[in-house]
Structures are given as structure tokens and as C-alpha cells.
Protein backbone atom coordinates (compact mmCIF):
# COMPACT_ATOMS: atom_id res chain seq x y z
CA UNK A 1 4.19 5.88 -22.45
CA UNK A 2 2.66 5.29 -18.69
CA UNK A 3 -1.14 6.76 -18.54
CA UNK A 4 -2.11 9.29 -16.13
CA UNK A 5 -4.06 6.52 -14.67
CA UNK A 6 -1.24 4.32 -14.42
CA UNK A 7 0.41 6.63 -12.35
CA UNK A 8 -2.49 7.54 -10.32
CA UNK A 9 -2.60 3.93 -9.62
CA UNK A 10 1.02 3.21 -8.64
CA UNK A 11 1.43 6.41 -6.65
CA UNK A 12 -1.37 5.16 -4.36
CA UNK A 13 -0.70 1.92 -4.30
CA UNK A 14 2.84 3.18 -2.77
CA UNK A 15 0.79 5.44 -0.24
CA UNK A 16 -0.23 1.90 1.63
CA UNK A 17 3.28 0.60 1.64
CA UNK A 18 4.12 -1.12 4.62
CA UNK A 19 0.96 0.42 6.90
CA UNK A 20 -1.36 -2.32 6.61
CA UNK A 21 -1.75 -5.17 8.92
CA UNK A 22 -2.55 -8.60 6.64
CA UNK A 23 -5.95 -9.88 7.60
CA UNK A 24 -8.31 -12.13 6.09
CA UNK A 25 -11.00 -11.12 8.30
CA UNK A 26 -14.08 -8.83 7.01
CA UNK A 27 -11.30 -6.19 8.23
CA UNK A 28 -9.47 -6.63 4.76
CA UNK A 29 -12.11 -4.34 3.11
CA UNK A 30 -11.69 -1.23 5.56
CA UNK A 31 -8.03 -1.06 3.32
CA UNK A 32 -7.86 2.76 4.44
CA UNK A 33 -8.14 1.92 8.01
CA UNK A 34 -4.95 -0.20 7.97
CA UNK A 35 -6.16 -3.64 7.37
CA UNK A 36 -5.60 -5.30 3.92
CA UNK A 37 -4.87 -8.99 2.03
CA UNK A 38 -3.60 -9.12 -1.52
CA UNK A 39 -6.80 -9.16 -2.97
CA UNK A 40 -8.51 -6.40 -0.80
CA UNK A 41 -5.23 -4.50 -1.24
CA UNK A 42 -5.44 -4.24 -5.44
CA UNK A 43 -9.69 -3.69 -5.11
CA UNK A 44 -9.83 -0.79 -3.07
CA UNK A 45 -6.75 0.48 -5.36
CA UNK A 46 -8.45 0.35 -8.13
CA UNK A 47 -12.31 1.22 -6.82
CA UNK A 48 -10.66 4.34 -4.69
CA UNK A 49 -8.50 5.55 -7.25
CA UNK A 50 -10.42 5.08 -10.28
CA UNK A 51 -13.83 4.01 -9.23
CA UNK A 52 -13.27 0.51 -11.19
CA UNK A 53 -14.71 -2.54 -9.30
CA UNK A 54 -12.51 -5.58 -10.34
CA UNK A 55 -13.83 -7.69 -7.68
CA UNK A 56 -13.07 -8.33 -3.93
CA UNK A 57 -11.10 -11.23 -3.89
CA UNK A 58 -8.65 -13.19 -6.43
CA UNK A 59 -11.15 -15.44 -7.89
CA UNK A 60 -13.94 -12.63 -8.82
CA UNK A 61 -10.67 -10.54 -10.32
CA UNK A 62 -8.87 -13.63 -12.32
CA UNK A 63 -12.20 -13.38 -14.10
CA UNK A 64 -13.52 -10.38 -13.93
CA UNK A 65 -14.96 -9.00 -17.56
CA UNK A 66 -13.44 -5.36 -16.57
CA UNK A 67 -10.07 -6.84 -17.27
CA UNK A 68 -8.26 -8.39 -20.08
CA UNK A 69 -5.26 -11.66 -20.60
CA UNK A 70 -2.30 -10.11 -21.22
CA UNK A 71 0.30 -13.02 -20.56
CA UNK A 72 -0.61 -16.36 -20.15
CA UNK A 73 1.70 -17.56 -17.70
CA UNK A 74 4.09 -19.87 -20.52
CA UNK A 75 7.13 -18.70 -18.65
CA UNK A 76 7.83 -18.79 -14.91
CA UNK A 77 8.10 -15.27 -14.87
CA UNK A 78 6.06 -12.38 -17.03
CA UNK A 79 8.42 -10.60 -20.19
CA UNK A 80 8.48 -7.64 -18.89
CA UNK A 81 8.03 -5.80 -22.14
CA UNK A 82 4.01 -6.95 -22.39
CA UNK A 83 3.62 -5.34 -18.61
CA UNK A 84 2.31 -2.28 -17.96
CA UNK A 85 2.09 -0.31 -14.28
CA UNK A 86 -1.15 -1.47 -12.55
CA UNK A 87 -0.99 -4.66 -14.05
CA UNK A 88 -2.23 -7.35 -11.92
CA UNK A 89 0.49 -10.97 -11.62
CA UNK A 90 -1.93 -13.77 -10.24
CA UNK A 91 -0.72 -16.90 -8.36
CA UNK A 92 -1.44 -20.02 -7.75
CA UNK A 93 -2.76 -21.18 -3.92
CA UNK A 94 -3.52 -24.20 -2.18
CA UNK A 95 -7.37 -24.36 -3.26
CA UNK A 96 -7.60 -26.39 -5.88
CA UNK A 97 -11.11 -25.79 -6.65
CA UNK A 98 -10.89 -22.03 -7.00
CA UNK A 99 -10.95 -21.35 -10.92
CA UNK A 100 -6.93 -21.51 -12.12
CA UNK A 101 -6.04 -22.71 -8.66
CA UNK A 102 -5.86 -19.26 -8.03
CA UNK A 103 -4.45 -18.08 -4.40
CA UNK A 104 -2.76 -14.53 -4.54
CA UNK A 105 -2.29 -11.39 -6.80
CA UNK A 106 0.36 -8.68 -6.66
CA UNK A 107 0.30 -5.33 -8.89
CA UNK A 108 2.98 -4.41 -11.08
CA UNK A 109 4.71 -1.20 -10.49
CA UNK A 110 7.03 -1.36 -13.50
CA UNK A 111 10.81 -1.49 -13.55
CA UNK A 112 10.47 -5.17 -12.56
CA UNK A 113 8.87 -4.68 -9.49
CA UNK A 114 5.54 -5.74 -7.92
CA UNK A 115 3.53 -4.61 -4.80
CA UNK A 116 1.18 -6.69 -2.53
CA UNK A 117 0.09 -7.48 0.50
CA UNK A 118 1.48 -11.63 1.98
CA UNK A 119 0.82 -13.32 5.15
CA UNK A 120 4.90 -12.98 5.87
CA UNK A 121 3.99 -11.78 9.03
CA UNK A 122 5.11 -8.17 8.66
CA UNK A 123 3.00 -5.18 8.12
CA UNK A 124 2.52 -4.81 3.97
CA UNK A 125 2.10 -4.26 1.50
CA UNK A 126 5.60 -4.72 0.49
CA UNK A 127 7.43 -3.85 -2.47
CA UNK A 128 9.15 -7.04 -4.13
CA UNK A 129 11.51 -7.75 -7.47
CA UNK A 130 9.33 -9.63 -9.66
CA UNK A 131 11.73 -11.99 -10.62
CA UNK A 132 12.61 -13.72 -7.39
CA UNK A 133 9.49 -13.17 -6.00
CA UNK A 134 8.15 -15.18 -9.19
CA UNK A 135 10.73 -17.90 -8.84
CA UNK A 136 9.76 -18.05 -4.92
CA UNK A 137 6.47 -19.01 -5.76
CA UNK A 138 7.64 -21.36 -8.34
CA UNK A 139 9.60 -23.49 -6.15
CA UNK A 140 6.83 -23.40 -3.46
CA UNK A 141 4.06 -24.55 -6.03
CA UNK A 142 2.33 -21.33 -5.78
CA UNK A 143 3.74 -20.46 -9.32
CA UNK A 144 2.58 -17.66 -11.48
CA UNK A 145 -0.51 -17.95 -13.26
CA UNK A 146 -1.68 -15.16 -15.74
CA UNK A 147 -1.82 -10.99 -15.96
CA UNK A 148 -4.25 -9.36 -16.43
CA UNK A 149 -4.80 -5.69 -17.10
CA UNK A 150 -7.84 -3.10 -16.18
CA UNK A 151 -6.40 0.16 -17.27
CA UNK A 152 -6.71 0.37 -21.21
């Protein structure tokens, strides 16, 4: 059964789709004003909608003690029965040094599909299957890492 804060989650998260331009500038934190990266994206999400701080960027949320391991990243891509909507998929980057090589983060919306906010060059955050957008990442080294989840 999906919470009434997972929905409150998702249905916002869908508000944004496609109306923010990707930035990595201090821009990405004024999210309601139309700027947004992946991380930015899933924090003001969460800190809007239900006044949980998970952290501003993907290293401060990959281990942030508000949130909990749910999958482990064994497989290439998350079984979807241990996902829940608002569930956050992290990614490898191209840092090394960042803690689990961590790079990007997209939210799950359920029904096999993710949300987030890429430098494709088109205004996000887009709506993606999470299958090929998991194998994607695979291929490009940027493979899937962990999820975790803040709504309990």
C-alpha cells in the first residue's frame, strides 16, 4: 500500500517535470524558480514536500542518517518488488573520491519508472524506464549503486 507521503512525494516530483533548466551552478537550489540538478532536484522534493532534509547533493544523501539501504546494488538493475515510490536509485560518476564513486540519483516513481534531472541537454526533469535507463548507465560505467529510502 503507497503512503500518503509517497504520493505527496511523487505528485510533486511530477509538478517539476520537464520545467527545469539543469544547472550546477548555486542556481540548482532555487529548484522552484526553474533551475535544478539531480541532486537539488530530489532535496527540495523532499525538504518542500515533507520538510525532510536529506542533504543537498549526492554524496551528503548516499549517506545521510535520515535514510536507510534498501538494495545494495548486486544486480544491474533494482527488483522492483523491494522499491517503494520516493525511493532514491544512486549512480555511479566520474569522481572517484566521492564516497561509493557516487555521481547521480534519480527517484523512483513506481511502475518501473524513475524521475530526475541529467545534463542531456534538455529541460528536466525527465521521466525514464528504470530498466534501460539502469542498463544505460551500466554500459557507460556510471552503473547503479544502492537505494535508499527516507519515507518509512
Amino acid at each position: 500500500m503507497i503512503s500518503q507521503e509517497q504520493v505527496r512525494i511523487v505528485r510533486q516530483a511530477l509538478l517539476l517535470r520537464e520545467k527545469n533548466q539543469y544547472t550546477q551552478t548555486p542556481l540548482r537550489l532555487l529548484v522552484d524558480k526553474g533551475y535544478s540538478d539531480c541532486s537539488s532536484f530530489v532535496w527540495w522534493i523532499y525538504l518542500f514536500t515533507l520538510k525532510i532534509d536529506i542533504g543537498m547533493d549526492t554524496p551528503e544523501q548516499i549517506m545521510s542518517l535520515k535514510g536507510l539501504d534498501v538494495d545494495f546494488g548486486e544486480s544491474e538493475t533494482p527488483p522492483r518488488a523491494c522499491l517503494a515510490p520516493g525511493d532514491l536509485l544512486f549512480f555511479r560518476g566520474k569522481d572517484a573520491s566521492r564516497p561509493f564513486g557516487v555521481g547521480h540519483v534519480e527517484m523512483y516513481l513506481g511502475g518501473g519508472k524513475l524521475i530526475g534531472h541529467n545534463d542531456n541537454g534538455r529541460t528536466g526533469p525527465t521521466i525514464k524506464e528504470m530498466k534501460d535507463f539502469c542498463r544505460l548507465r551500466s554500459e557507460n560505467h556510471q552503473g547503479y549503486i544502492k537505494t535508499r529510502r527516507f519515507i518509512f
